[in-house]
Structures are given as C-alpha cells and as structure tokens.
Protein backbone atom coordinates (compact mmCIF):
# COMPACT_ATOMS: atom_id res chain seq x y z
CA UNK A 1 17.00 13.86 72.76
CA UNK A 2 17.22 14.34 76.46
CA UNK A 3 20.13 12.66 76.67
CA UNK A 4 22.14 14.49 74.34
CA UNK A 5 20.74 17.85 76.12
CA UNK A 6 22.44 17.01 79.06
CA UNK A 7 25.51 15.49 77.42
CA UNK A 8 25.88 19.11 75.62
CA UNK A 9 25.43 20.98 78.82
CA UNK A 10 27.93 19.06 80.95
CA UNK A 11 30.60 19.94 78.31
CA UNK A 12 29.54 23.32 77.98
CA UNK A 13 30.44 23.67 82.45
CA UNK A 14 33.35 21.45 81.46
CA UNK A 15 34.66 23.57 78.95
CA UNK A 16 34.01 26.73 80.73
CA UNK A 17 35.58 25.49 83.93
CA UNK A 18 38.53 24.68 81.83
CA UNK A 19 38.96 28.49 81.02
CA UNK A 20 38.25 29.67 84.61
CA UNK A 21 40.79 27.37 85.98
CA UNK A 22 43.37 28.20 83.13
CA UNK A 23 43.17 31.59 83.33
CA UNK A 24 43.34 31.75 87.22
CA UNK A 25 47.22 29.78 86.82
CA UNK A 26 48.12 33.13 84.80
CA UNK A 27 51.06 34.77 86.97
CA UNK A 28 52.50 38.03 86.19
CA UNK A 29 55.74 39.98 87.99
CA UNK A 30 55.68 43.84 88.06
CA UNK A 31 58.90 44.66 86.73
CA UNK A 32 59.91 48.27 87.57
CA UNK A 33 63.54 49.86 87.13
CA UNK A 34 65.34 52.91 86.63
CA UNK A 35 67.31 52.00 83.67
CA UNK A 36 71.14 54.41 83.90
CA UNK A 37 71.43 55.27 80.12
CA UNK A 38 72.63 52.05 78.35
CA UNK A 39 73.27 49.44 80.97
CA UNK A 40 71.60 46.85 81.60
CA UNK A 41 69.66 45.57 84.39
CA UNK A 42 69.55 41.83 85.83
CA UNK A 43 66.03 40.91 87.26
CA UNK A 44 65.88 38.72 90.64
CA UNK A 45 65.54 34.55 89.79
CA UNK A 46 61.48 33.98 89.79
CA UNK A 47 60.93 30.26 89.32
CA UNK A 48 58.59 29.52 86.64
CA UNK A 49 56.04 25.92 86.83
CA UNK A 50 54.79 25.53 83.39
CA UNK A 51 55.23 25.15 80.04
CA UNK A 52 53.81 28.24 78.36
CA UNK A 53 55.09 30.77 76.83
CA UNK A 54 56.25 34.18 78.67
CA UNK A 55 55.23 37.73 77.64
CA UNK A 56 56.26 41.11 78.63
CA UNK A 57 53.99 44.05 78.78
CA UNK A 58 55.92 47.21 78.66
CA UNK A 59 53.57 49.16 80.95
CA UNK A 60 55.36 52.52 81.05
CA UNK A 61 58.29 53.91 79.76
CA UNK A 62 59.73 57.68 80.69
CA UNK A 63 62.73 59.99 80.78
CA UNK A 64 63.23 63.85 82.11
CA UNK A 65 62.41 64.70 78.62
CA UNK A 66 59.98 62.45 77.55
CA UNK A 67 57.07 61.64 79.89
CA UNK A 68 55.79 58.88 78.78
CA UNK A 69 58.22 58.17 75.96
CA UNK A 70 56.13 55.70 73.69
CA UNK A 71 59.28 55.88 71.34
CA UNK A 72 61.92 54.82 73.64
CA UNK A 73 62.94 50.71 73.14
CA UNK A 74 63.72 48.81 75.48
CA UNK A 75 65.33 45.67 74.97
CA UNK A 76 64.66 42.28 76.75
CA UNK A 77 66.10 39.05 77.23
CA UNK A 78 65.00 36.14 79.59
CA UNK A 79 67.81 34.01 81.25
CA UNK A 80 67.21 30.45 82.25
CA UNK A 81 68.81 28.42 84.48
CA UNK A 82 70.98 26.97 82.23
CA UNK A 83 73.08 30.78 81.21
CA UNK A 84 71.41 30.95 78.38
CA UNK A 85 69.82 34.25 77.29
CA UNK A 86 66.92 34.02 74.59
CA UNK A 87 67.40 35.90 71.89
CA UNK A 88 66.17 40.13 72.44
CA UNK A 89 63.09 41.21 71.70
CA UNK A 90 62.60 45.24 71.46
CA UNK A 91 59.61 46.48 73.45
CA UNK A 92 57.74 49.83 73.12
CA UNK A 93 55.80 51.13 75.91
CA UNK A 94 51.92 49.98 75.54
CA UNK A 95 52.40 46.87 73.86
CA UNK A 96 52.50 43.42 75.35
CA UNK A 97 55.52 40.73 73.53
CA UNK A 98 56.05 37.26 73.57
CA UNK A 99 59.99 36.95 75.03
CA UNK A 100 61.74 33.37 75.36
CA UNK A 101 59.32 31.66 73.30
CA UNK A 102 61.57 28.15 72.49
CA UNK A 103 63.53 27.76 74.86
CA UNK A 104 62.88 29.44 77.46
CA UNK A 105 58.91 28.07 77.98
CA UNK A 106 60.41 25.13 80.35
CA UNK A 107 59.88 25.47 84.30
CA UNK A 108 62.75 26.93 85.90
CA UNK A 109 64.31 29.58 87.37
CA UNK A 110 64.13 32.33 85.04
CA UNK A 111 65.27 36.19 84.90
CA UNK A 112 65.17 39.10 82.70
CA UNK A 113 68.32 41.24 81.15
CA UNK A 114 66.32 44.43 80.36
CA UNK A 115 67.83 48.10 78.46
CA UNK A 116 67.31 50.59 76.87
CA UNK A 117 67.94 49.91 73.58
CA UNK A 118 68.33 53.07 71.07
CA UNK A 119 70.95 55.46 72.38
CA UNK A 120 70.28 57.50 74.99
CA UNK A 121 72.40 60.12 77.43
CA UNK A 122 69.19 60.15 79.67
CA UNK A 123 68.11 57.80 82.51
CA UNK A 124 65.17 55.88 81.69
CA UNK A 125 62.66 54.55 84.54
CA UNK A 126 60.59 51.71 83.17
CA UNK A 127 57.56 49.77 84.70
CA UNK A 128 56.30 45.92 83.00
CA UNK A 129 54.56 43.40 83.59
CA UNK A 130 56.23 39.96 83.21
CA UNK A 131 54.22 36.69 82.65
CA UNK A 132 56.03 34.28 83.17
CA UNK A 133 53.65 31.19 83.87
C-alpha cells in the first residue's frame, strides 16, 4: 500500500510538471495594424518550432465610426514557407480561432495575410494576438 502511495504521487508531480512545462512553450505575437479599407496586409516572417496548431485572437477591432466594432470581419490567412496560404478564416473581435490548422502546424517560417473582410469605405485599425507555437 505504501508503495503504490508513492507510485501515485510521483505521477501526480509528473503529470503536473508536464502542464507547467507545456504551457510555458506557448508563444504568442501581438499583431497590430491599421488595415486601409480592403487591402490587405502581409505580417513580418516569425519562425515557428513546433507542431501545434496556431490560433488567432482578434483582440480589438475599430473604425472612426465604430469604436470597438465587434461586427467588423476580418479575414486571415497564414503563409508558410512554401507560398502557400491556408485557407481564410473570418475573425470577429473577442473571439480566439484556430487558423492553418493542416498544413500550416509544421515548423517554419510562417506569416499572416490579414483584411478586412465585409466591405468597408473606412480604415480599420486592428490589434491580435497570434499563437503561433
């Protein structure tokens, strides 16, 4: 009985460490840009180590009209090394999305093609967070 006590508690540190240390390799990229009505925008290269899967947290999203605007979408796209664009996922401001997920979860250099996606005559500035690893 004592040695099953102890068995039980060195997995339960194991398994805890496991979710300190996995959650610590979590790295996110502020992503903040003034989006000119319906262009797009082309994110610096960030090189990314792992496997998982990326997300994208629209943070804020405003124009002169609207401030926030938790209607406006905004479209996104991750790029790999390889010019290949994932297909778009559209974003609304206060909810976090999984972008890239096939394809695009391999280490890399990675960016994002971000816009505003509905049509708009009005400049949009937009803040995210991007985790990529």
């Amino acid at each position: 009985m004592k040695y099953l006590k102890i068995t039980l508690f060195i997995l339960l540190i194991a398994l805890i460490s496991n979710l300190i240390i996995t959650e610590a390799k979590v790295r996110s990229i502020v992503v903040s840009y003034k989006l000119e009505k319906n262009t797009p925008v082309i994110t610096s290269k960030f090189n990314k180590t792992s496997y998982s899967v990326q997300e994208y947290e629209n943070t804020h999203t405003s124009t002169s009209l609207h401030n926030p605007c938790k209607n406006c979408v905004i479209s996104v796209r991750v790029y790999n090394s390889s010019t290949d664009y994932s297909t778009a996922v559209l974003t609304k401001m206060g909810h976090t999305y999984e972008v890239g997920r096939t394809t695009h979860a391999v280490p890399g250099n990675h960016k994002l093609k971000i816009a505003r996606s509905d049509k708009t005559y009005l400049n949009t500035e937009h803040s995210a967070l991007w985790y990529i690893d």
